[in-house]
Protein backbone atom coordinates (compact mmCIF):
# COMPACT_ATOMS: atom_id res chain seq x y z
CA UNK A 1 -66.23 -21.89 -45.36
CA UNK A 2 -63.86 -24.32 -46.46
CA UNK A 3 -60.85 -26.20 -44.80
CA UNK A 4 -58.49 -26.13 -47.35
CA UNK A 5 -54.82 -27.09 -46.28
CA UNK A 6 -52.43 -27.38 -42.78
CA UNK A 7 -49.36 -25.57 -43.66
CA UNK A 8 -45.96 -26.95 -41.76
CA UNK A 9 -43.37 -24.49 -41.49
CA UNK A 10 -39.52 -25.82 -41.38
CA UNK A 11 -36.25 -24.51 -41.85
CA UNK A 12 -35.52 -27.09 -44.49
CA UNK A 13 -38.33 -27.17 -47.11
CA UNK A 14 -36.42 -29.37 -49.82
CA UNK A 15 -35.69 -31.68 -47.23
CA UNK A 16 -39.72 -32.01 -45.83
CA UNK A 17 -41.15 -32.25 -49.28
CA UNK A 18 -38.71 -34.95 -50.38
CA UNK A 19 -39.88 -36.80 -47.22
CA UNK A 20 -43.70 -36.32 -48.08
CA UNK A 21 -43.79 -36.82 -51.85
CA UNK A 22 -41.84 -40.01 -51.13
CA UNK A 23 -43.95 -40.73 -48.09
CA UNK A 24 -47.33 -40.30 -50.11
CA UNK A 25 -46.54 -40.42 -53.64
CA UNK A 26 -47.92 -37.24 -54.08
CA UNK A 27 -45.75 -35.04 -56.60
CA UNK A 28 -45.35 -31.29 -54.89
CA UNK A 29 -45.82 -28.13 -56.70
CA UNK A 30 -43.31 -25.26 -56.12
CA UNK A 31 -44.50 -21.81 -56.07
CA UNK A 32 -40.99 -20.21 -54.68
CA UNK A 33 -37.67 -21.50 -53.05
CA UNK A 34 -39.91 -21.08 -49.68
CA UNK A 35 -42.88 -22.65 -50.70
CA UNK A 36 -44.43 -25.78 -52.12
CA UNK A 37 -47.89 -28.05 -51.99
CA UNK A 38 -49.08 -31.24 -52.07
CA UNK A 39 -52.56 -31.60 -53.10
CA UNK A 40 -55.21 -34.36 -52.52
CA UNK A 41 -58.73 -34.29 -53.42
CA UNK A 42 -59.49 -33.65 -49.73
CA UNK A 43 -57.00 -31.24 -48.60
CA UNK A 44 -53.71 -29.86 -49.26
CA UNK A 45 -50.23 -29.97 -47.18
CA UNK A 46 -48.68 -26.94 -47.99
CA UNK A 47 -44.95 -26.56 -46.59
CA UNK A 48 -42.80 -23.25 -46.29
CA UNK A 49 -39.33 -21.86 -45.00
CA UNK A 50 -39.16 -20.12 -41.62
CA UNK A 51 -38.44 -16.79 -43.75
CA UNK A 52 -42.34 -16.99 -45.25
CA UNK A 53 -43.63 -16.50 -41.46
CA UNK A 54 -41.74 -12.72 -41.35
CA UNK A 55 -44.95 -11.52 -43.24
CA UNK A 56 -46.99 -12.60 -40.11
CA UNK A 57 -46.42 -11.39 -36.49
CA UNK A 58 -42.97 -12.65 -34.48
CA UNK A 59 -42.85 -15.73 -33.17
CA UNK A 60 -46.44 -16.69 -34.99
CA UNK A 61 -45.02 -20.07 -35.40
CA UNK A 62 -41.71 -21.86 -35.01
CA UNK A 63 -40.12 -24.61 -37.18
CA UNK A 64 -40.39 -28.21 -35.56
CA UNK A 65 -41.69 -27.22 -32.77
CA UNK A 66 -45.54 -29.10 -33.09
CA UNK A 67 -46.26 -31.21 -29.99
CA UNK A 68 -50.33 -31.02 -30.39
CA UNK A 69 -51.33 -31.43 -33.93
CA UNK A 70 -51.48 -34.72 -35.50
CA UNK A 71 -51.44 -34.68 -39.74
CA UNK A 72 -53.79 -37.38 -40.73
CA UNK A 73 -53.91 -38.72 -44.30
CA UNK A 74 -56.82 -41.76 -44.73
CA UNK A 75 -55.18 -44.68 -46.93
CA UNK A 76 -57.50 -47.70 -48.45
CA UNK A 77 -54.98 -50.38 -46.10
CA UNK A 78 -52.70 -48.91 -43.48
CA UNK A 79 -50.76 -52.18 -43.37
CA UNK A 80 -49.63 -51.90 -47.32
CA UNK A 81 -48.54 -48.25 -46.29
CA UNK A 82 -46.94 -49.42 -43.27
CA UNK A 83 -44.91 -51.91 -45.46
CA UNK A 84 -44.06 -49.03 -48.30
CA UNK A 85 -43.23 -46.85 -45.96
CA UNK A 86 -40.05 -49.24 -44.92
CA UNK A 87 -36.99 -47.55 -45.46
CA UNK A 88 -37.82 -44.56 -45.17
CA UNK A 89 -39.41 -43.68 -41.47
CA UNK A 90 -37.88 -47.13 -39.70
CA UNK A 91 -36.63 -44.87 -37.16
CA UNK A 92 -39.47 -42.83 -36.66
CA UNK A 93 -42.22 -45.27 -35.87
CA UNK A 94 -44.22 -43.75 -32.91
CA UNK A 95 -46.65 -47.20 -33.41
CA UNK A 96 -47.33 -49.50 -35.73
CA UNK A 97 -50.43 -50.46 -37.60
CA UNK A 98 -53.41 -50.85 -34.73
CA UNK A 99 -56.87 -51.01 -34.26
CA UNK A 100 -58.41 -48.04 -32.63
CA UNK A 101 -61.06 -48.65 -30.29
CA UNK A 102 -63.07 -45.87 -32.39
CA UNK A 103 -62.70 -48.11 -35.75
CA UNK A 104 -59.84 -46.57 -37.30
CA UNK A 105 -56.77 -49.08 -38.19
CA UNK A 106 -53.48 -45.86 -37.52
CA UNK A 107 -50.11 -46.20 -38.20
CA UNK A 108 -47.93 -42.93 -36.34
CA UNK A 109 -44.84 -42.08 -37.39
CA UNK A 110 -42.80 -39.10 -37.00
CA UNK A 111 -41.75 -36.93 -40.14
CA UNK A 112 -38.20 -35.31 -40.57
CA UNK A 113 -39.32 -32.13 -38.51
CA UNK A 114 -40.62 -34.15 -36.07
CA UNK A 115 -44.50 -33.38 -36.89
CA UNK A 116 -46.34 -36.68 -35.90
CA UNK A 117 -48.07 -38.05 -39.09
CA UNK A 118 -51.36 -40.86 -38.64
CA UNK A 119 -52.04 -42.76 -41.95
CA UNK A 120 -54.84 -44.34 -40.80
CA UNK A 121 -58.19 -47.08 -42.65
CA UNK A 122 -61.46 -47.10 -41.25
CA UNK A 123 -62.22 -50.43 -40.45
CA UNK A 124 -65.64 -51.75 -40.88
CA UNK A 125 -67.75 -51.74 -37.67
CA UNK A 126 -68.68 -55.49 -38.16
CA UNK A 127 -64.85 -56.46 -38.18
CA UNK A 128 -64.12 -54.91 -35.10
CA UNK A 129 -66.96 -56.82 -33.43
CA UNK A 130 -65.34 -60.35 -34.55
CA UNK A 131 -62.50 -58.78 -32.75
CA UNK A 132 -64.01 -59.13 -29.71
């Protein structure tokens, strides 16, 4: 089995890529009107319109409506991110660049949909014992 991508589902696609390929640099490919991705190496963020989800069940899944899933992208320095990333989610800083406790440096922010997005370094285990 493999994990292969998180899929967000939005009423506004054009609007959520924009934010992401901005946001990451990553250039999205379009299959349809309703449906793009953004590949890494890793994993892929694939986005669609609410009219995609009318293949699957009612009510499967609502548009900008996530309050329990975090989308996590690992960066080589969170703080260079944090300072690219000006201008274009000022307003939606949930925190800004800290050391976890577990060794990760996060920045969360919010995305247009409201989906709550961790860039986040791993910071080396010897650091964070200088750090007291």
């Amino acid at each position: 089995m493999d994990f292969v991508s998180i899929r967000i589902i939005t009423e506004d696609p054009k609007r959520l890529v924009s934010f992401y390929e901005q946001a990451t640099g990553i250039a999205a490919t379009w299959y349809t009107d309703d449906f793009a991705e953004l590949a890494t190496p890793s994993c892929t963020l694939a986005i669609a319109h609410r009219r995609t989800m009318e293949l699957f069940p009612a009510g499967a899944a609502r548009p900008a409506d996530n309050h329990s899933v975090i989308i996590e992208f690992r960066v080589a320095d969170v703080d260079a991110e944090y300072r690219k990333l000006a201008g274009i989610v000022d307003t939606s800083i949930v925190q800004k660049p800290t050391t976890m406790p577990w060794g990760n440096r996060s920045l969360l922010f919010r995305d247009p949909d409201g989906n709550l997005v961790n860039y986040f370094t791993r910071v080396a285990i010897d650091k964070l014992e200088k750090r007291g």
